[in-house]
N, C-alpha and C. Protein backbone atom coordinates (compact mmCIF):
# COMPACT_ATOMS: atom_id res chain seq x y z
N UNK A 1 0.82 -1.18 0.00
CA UNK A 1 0.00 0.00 0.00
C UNK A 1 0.88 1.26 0.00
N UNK A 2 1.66 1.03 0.66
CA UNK A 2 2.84 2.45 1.29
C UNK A 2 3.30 2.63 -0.56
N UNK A 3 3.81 1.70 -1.37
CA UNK A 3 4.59 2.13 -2.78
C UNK A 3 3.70 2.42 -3.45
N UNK A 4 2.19 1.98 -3.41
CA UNK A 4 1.33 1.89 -4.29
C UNK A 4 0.87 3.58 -4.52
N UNK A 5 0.55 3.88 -3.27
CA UNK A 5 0.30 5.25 -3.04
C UNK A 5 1.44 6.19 -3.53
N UNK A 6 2.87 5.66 -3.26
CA UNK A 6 3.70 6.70 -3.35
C UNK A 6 4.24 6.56 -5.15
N UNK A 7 4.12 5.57 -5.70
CA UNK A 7 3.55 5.74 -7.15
C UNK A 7 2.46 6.03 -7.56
N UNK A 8 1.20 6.80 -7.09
CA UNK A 8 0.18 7.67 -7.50
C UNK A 8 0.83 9.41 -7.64
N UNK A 9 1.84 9.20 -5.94
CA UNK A 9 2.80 10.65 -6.06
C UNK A 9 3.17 11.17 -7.28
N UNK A 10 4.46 10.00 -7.42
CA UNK A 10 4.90 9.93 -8.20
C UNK A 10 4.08 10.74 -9.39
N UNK A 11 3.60 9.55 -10.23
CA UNK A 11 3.15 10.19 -11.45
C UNK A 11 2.47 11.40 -11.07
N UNK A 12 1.84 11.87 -10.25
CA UNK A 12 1.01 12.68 -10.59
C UNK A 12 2.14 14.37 -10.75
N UNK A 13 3.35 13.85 -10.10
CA UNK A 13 4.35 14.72 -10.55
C UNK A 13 5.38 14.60 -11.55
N UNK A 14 5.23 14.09 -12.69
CA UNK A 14 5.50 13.71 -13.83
C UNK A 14 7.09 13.43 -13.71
N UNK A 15 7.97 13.47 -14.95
CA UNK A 15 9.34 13.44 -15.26
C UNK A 15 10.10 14.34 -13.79
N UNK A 16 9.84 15.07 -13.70
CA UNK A 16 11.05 15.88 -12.58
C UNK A 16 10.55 14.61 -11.09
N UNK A 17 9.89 13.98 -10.82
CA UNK A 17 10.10 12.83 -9.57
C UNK A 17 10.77 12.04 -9.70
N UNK A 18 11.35 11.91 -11.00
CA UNK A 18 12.69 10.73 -10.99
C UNK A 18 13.26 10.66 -9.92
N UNK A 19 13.91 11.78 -10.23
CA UNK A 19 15.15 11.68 -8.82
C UNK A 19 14.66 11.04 -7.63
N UNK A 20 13.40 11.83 -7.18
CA UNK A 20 12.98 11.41 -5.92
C UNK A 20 12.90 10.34 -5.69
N UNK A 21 12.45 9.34 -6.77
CA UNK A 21 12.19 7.89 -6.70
C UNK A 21 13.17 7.32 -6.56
N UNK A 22 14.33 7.92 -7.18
CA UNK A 22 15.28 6.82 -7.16
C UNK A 22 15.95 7.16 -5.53
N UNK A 23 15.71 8.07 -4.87
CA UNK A 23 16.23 8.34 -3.40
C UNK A 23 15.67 7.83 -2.33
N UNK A 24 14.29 7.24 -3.22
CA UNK A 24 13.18 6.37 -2.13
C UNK A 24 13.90 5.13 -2.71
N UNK A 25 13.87 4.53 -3.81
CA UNK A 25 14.26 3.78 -3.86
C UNK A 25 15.52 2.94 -2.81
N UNK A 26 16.61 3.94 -2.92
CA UNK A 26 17.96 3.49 -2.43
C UNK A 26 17.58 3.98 -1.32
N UNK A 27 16.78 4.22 -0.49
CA UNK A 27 16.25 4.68 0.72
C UNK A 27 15.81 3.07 1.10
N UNK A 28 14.71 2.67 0.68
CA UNK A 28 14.13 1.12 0.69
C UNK A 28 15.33 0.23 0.96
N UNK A 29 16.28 -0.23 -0.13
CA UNK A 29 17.59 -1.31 0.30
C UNK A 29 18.07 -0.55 1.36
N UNK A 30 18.42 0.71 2.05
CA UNK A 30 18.95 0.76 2.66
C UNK A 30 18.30 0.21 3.96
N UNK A 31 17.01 0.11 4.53
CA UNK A 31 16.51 0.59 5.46
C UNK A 31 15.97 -0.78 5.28
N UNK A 32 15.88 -1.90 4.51
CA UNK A 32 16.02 -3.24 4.40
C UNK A 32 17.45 -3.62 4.68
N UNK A 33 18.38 -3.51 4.37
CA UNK A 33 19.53 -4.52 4.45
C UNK A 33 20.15 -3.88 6.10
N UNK A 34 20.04 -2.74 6.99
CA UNK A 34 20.07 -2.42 8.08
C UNK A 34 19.47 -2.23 8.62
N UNK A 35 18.01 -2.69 8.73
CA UNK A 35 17.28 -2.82 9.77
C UNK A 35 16.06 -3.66 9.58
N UNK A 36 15.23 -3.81 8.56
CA UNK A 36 14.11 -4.89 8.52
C UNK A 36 14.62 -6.39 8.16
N UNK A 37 15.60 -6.52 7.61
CA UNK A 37 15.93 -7.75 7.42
C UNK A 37 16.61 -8.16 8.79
N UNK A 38 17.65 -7.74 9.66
CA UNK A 38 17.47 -7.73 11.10
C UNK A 38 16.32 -8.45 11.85
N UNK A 39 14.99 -7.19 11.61
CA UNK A 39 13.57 -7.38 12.62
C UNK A 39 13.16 -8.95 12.08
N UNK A 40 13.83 -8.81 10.81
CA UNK A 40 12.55 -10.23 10.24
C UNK A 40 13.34 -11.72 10.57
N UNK A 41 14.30 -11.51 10.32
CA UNK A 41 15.20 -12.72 11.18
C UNK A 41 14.89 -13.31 12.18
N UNK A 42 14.94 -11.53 13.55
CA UNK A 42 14.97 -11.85 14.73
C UNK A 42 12.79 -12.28 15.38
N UNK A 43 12.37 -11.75 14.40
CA UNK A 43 11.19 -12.52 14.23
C UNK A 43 10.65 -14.32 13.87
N UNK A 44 11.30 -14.80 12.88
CA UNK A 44 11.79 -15.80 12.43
C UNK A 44 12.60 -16.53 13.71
N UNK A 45 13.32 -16.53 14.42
CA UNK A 45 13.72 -16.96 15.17
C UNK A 45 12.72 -17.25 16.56
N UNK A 46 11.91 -16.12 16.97
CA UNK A 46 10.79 -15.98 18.12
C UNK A 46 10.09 -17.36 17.17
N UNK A 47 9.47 -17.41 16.18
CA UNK A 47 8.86 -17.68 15.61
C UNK A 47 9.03 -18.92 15.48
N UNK A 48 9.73 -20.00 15.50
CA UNK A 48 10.48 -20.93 15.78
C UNK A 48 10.73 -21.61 17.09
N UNK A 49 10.81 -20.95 18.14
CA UNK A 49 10.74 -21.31 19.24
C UNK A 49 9.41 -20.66 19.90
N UNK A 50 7.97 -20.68 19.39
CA UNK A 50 6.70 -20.96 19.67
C UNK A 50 6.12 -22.04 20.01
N UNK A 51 5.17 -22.36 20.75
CA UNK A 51 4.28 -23.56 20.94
C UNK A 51 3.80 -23.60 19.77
N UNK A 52 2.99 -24.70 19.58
CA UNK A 52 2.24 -24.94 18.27
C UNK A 52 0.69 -24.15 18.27
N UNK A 53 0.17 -23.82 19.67
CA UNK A 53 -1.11 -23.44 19.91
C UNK A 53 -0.88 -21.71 20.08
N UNK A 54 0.48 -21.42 20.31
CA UNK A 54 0.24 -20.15 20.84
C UNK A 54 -0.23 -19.00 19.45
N UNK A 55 -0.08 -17.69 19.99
CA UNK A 55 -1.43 -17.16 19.38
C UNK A 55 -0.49 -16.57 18.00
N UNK A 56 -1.09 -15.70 16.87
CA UNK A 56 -0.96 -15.76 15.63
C UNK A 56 0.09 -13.94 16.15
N UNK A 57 -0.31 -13.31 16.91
CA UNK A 57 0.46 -12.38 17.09
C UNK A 57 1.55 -12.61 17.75
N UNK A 58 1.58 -13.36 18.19
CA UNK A 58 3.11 -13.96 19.23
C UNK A 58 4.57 -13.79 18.26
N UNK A 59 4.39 -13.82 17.15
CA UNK A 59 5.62 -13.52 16.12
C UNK A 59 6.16 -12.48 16.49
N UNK A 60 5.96 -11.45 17.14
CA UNK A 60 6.59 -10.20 17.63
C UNK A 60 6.39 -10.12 18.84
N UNK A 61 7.17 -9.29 19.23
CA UNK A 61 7.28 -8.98 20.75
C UNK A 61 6.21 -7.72 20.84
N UNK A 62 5.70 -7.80 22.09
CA UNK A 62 4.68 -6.87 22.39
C UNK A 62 4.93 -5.22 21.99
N UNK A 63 6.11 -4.80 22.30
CA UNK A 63 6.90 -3.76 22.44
C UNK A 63 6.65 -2.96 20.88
N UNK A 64 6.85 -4.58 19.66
CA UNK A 64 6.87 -4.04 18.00
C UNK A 64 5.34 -3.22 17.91
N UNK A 65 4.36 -4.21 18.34
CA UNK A 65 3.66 -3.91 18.16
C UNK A 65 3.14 -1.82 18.24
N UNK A 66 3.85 -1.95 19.37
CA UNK A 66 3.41 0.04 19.98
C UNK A 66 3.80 0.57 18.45
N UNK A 67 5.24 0.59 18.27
CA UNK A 67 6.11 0.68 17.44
C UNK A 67 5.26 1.11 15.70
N UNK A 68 4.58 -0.30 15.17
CA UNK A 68 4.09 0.15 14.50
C UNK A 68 2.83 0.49 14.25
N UNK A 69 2.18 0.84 15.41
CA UNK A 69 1.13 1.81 15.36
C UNK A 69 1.54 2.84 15.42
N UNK A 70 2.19 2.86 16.00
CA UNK A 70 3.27 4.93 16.22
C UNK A 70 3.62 5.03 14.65
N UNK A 71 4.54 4.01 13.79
CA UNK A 71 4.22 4.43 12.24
C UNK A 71 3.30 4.66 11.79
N UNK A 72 2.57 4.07 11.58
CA UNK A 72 1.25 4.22 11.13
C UNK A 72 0.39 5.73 11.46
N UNK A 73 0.35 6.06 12.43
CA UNK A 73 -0.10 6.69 12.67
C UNK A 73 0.86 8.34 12.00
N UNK A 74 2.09 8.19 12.85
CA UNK A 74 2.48 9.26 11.52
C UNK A 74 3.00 9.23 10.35
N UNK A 75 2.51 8.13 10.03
CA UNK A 75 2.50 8.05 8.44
C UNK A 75 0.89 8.92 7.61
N UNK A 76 -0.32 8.62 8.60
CA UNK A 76 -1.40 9.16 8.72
C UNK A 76 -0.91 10.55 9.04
N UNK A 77 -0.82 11.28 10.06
CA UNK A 77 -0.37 12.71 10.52
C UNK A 77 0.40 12.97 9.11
N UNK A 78 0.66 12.63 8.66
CA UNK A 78 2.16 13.52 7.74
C UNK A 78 0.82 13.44 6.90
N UNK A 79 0.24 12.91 6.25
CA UNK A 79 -0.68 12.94 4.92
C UNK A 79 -1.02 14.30 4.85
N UNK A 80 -1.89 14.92 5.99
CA UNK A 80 -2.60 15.76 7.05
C UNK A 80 -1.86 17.01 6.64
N UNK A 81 -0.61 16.94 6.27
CA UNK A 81 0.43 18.16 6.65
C UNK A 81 0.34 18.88 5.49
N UNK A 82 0.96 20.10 5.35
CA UNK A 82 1.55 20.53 4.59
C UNK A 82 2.81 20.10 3.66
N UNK A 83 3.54 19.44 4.06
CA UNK A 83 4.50 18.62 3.39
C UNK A 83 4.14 18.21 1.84
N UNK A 84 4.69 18.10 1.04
CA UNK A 84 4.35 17.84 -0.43
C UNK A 84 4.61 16.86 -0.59
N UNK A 85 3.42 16.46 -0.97
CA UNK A 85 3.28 14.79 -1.24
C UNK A 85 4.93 13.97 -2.16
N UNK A 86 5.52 14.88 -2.76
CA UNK A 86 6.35 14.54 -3.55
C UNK A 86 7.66 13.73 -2.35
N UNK A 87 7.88 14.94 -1.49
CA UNK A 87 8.61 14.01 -0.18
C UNK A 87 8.34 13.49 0.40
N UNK A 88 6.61 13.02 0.86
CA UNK A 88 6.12 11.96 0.86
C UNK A 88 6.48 10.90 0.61
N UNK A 89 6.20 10.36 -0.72
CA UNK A 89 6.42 9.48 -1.66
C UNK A 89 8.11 8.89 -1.54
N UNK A 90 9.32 10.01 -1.06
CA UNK A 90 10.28 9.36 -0.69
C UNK A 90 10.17 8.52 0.32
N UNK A 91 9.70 9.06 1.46
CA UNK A 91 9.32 8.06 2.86
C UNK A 91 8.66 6.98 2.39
N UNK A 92 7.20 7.19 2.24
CA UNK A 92 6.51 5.92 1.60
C UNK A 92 7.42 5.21 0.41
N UNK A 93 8.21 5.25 -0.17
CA UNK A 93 9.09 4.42 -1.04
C UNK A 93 9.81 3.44 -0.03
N UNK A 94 10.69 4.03 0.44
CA UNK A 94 11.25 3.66 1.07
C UNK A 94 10.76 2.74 2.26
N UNK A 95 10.18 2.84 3.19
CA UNK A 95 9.23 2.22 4.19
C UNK A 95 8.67 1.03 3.20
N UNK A 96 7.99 1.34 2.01
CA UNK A 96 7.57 0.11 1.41
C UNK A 96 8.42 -0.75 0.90
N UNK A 97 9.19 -0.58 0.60
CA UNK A 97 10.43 -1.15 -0.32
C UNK A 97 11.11 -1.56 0.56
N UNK A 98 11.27 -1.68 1.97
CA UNK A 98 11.85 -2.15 2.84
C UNK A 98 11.61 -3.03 3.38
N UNK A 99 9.89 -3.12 3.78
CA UNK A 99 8.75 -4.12 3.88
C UNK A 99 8.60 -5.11 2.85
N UNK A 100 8.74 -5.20 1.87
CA UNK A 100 8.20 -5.70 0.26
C UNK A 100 9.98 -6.81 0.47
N UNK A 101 11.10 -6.00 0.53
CA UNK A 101 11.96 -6.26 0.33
C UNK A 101 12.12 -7.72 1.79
N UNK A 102 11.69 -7.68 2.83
CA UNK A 102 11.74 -8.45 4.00
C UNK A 102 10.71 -9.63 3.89
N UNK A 103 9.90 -9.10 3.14
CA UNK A 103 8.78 -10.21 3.07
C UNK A 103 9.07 -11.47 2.92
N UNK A 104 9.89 -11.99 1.24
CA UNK A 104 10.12 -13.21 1.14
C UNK A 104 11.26 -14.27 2.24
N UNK A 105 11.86 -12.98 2.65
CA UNK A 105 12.24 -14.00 4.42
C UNK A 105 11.36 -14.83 5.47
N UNK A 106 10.31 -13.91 5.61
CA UNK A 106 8.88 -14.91 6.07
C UNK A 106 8.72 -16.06 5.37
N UNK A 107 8.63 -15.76 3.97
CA UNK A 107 8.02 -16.75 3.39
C UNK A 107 8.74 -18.18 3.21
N UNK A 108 10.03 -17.44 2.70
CA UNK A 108 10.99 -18.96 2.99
C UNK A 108 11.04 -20.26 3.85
N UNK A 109 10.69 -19.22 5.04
CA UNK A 109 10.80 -20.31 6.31
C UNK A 109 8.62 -20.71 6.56
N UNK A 110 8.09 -20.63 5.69
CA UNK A 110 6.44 -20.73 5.85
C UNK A 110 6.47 -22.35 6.71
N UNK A 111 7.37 -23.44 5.47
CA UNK A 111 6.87 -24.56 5.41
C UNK A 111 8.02 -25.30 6.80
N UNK A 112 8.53 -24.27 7.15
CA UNK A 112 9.66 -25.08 8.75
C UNK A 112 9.09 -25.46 9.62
């Protein structure tokens, strides 16, 4: 959702958002290869040493959870702002592309 939106940015600011994209872009690997691929590991690991019954949120520690409602939420607040959607769209690049980028680590380990 986070890239989807921030490619609506995008285009709707034609040829001169290149750049920006490509700073969300390299914003995304960055903020994947030092820090969500990290969380998703150390998730993967909790995740692994679960009961078989325990509950479907137990994959994270209570703590993540605050965490990303506090994103969320000013990810919401910033919409709200004055800020131009165009630097927007770097954050939301990035944040998504970081997420998107961590995902198939979950998935690898589905069938363990």
């Amino acid at each position: 959702m986070l890239c989807v939106r921030a490619a609506e940015w995008y285009l709707s600011a034609g040829l001169g958002a290149v750049p920006w994209e490509l700073v969300g872009l390299t914003g995304g690997v960055i903020i994947y290869r030092f820090k969500f691929a990290w969380i998703a590991d150390r998730n993967i690991k909790r995740i692994r040493r679960l009961r078989e019954r325990e509950s479907i949120l137990a994959f994270q520690p209570p703590a993540m959870y605050v965490v990303i409602a506090c994103m969320m939420g000013l990810g919401i607040a910033l919409r709200h702002t004055a800020i131009p959607r165009l630097y927007l769209a770097v954050v939301y690049t990035g944040v998504g592309l970081g997420l998107l980028l961590a995902s198939p680590r979950y998935i690898r380990h589905m069938g363990d």
